[in-house]
N, C-alpha and C. Protein backbone atom coordinates (compact mmCIF):
# COMPACT_ATOMS: atom_id res chain seq x y z
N UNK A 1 7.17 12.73 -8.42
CA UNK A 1 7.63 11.37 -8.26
C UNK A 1 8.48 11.29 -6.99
N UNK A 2 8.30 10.30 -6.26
CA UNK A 2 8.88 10.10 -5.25
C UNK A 2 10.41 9.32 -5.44
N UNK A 3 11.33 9.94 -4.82
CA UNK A 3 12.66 9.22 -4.51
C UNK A 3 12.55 7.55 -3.96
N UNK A 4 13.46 6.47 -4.20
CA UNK A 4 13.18 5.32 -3.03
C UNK A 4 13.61 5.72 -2.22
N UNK A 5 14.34 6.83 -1.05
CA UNK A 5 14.45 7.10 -0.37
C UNK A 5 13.36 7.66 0.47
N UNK A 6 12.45 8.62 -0.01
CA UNK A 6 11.22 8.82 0.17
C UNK A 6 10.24 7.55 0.71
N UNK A 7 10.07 6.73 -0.85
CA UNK A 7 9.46 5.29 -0.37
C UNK A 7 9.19 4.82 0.22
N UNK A 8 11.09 4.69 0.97
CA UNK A 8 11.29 3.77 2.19
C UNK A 8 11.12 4.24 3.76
N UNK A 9 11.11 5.77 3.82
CA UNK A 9 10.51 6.34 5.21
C UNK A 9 8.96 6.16 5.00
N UNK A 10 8.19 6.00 3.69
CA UNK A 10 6.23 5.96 3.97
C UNK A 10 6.30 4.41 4.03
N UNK A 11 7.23 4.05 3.79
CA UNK A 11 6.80 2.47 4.32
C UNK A 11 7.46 2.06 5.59
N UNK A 12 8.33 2.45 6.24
CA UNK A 12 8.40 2.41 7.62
C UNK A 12 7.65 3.30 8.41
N UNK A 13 6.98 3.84 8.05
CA UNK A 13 5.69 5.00 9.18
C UNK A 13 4.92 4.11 9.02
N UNK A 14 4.84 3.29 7.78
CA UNK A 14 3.45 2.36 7.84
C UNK A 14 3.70 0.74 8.39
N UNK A 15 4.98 0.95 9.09
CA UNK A 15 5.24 -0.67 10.03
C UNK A 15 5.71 -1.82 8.83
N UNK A 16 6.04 -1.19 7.67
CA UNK A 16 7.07 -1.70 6.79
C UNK A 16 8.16 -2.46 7.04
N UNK A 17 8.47 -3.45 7.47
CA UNK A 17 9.54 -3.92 7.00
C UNK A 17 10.97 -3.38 6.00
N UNK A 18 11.78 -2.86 5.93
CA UNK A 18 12.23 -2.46 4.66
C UNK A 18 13.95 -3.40 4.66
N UNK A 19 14.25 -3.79 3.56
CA UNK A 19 15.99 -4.30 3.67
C UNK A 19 16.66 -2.68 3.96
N UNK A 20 17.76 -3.26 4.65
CA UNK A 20 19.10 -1.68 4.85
C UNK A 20 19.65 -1.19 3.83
N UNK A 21 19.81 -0.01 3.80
CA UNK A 21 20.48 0.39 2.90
C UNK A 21 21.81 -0.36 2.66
N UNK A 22 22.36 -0.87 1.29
CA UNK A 22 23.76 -1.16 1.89
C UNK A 22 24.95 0.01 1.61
N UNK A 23 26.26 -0.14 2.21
CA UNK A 23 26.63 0.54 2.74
C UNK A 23 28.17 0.49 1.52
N UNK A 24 28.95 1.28 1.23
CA UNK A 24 30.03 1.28 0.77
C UNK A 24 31.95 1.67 1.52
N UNK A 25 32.39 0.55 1.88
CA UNK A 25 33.75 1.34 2.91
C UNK A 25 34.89 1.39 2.08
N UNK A 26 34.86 0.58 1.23
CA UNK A 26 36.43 0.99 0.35
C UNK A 26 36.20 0.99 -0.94
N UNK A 27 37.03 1.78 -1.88
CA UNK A 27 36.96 2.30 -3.19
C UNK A 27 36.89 0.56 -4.14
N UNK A 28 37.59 -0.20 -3.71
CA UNK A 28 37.23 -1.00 -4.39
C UNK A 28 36.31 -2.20 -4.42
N UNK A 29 35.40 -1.37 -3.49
CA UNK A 29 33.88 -2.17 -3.45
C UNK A 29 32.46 -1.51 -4.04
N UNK A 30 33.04 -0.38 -4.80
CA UNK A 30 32.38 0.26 -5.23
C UNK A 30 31.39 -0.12 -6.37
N UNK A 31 31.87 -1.30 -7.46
CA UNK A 31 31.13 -1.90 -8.16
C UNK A 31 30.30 -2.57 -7.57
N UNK A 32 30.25 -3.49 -6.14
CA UNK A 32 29.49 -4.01 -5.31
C UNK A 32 28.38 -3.72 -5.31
N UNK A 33 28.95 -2.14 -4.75
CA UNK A 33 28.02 -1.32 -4.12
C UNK A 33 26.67 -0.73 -4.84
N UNK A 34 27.30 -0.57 -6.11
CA UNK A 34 26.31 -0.15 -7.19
C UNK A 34 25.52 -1.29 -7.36
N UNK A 35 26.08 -2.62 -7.82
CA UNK A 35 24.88 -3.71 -7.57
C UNK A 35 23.58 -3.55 -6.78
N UNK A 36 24.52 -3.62 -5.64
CA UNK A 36 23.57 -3.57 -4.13
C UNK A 36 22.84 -2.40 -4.30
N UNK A 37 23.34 -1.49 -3.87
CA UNK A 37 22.12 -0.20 -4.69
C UNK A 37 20.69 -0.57 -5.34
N UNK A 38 21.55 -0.99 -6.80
CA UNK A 38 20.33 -1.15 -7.51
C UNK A 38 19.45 -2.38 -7.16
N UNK A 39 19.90 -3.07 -6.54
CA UNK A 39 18.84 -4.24 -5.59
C UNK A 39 17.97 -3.80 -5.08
N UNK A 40 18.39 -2.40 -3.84
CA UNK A 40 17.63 -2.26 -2.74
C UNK A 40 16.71 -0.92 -3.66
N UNK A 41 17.00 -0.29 -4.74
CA UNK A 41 16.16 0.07 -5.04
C UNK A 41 14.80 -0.10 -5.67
N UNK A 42 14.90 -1.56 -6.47
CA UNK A 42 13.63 -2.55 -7.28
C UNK A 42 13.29 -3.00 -5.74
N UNK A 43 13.67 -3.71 -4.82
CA UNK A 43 13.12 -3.91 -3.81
C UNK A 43 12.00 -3.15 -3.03
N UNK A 44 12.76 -1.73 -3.37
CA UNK A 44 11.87 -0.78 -2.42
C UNK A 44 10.45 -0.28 -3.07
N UNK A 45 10.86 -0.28 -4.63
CA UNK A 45 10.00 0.00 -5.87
C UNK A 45 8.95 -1.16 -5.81
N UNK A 46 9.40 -2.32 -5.54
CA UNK A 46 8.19 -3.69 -5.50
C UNK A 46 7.49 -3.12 -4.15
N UNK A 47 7.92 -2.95 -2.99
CA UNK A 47 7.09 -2.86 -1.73
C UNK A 47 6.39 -1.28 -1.81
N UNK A 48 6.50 -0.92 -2.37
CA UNK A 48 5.90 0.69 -2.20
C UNK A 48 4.73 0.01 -3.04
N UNK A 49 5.21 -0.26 -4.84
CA UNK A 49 3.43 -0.70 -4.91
C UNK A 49 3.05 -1.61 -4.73
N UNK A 50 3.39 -2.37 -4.01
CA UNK A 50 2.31 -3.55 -2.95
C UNK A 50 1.67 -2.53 -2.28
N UNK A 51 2.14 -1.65 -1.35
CA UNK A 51 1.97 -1.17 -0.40
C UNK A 51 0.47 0.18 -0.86
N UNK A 52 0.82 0.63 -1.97
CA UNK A 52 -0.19 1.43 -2.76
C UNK A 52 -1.36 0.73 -3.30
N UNK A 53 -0.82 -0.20 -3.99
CA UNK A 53 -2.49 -1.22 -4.22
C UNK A 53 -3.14 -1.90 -3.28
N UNK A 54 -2.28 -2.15 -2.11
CA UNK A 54 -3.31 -2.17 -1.20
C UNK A 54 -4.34 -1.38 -0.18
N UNK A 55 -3.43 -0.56 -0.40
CA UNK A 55 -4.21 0.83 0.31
C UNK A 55 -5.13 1.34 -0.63
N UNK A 56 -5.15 1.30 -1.80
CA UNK A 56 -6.04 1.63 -2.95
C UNK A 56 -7.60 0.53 -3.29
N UNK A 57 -6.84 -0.54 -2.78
CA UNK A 57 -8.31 -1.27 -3.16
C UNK A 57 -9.05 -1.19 -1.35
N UNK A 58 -8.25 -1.35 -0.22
CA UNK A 58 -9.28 -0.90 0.91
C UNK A 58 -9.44 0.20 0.88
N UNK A 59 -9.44 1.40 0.06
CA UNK A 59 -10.39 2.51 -0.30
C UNK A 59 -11.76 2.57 -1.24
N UNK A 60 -11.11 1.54 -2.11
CA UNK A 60 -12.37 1.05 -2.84
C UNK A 60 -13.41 0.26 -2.16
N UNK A 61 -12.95 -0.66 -1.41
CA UNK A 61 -13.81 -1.43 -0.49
C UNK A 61 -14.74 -0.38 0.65
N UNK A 62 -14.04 0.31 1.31
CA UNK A 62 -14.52 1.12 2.34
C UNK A 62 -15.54 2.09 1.33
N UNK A 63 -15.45 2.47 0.26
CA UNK A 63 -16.23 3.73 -0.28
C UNK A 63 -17.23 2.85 -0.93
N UNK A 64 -17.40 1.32 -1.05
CA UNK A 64 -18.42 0.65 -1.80
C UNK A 64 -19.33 0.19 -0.88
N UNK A 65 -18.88 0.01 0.36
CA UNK A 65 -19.79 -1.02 1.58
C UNK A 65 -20.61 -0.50 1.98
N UNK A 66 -21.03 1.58 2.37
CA UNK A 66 -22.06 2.02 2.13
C UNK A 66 -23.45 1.64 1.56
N UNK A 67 -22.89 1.78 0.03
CA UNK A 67 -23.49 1.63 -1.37
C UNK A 67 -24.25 0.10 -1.45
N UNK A 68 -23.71 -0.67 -1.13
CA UNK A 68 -23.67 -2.28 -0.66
C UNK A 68 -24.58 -2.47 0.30
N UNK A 69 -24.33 -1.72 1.20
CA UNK A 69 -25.54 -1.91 2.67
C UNK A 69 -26.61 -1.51 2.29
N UNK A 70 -26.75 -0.33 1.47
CA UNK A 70 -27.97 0.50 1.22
C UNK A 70 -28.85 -0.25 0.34
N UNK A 71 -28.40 -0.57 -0.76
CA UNK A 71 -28.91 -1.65 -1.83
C UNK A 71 -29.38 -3.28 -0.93
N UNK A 72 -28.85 -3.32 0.03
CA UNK A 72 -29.22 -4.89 0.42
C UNK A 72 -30.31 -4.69 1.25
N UNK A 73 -30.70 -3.53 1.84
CA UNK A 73 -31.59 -3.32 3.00
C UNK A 73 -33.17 -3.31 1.17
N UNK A 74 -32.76 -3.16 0.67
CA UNK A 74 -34.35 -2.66 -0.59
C UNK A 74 -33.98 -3.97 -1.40
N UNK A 75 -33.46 -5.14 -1.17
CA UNK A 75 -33.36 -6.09 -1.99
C UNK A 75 -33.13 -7.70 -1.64
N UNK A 76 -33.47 -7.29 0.11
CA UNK A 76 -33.45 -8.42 0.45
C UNK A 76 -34.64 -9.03 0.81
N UNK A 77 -35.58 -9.37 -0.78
CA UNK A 77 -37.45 -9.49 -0.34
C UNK A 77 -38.19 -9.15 0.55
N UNK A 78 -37.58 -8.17 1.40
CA UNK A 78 -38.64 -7.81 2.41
C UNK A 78 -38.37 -8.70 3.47
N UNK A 79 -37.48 -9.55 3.50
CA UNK A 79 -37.48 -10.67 4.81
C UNK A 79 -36.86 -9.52 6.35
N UNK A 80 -35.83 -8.49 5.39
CA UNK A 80 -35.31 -7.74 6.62
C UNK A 80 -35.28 -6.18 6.72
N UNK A 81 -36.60 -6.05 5.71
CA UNK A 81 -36.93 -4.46 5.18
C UNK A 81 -36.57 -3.69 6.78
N UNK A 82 -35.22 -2.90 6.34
CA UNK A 82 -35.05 -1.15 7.02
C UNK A 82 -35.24 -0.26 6.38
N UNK A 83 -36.17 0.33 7.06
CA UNK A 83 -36.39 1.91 6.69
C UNK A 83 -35.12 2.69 6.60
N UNK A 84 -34.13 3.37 5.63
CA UNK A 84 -33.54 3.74 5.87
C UNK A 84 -33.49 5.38 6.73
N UNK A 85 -32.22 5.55 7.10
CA UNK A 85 -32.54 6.74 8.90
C UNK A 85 -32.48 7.87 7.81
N UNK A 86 -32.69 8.15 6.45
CA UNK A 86 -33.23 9.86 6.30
C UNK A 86 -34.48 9.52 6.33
N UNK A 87 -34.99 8.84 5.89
CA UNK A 87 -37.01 8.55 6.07
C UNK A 87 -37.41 8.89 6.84
């Protein structure tokens, strides 16, 4: 399992957007801080799996359009019959 710290560097390699960490300076902003924390961590948790289901379904797309081309060349009545290139 990945850290949101983790998360948030694969989603800035991937031109991510990400909110800042926020930051804590005096002891009695410390309850703040924990808020904020836990903000930027559901934040980072929502954009990572955006960021995974989309990369997951253009894998599905890319590994189907083959499959898709091949089937349309033997099913399109003969109007645009290709031989396919192992024949």
């Amino acid at each position: 399992m990945l850290t949101p710290s983790q998360k948030s560097r694969i989603l800035t390699r991937a031109g991510i957007d990400i909110p800042p960490v926020p930051a804590v300076n005096l002891p009695a902003q410390e309850k703040t801080f924990q808020v904020a924390a836990q903000a930027w961590v559901r934040e980072i948790e929502k954009l990572y799996d955006v960021y995974v289901a989309t990369r997951a379904a253009q894998s599905l797309r890319d590994a189907a359009l083959p499959d898709t081309l091949h089937r349309r060349r033997w099913t399109d009545g003969g109007l645009n019959f290709q031989m396919p290139a192992r024949y």
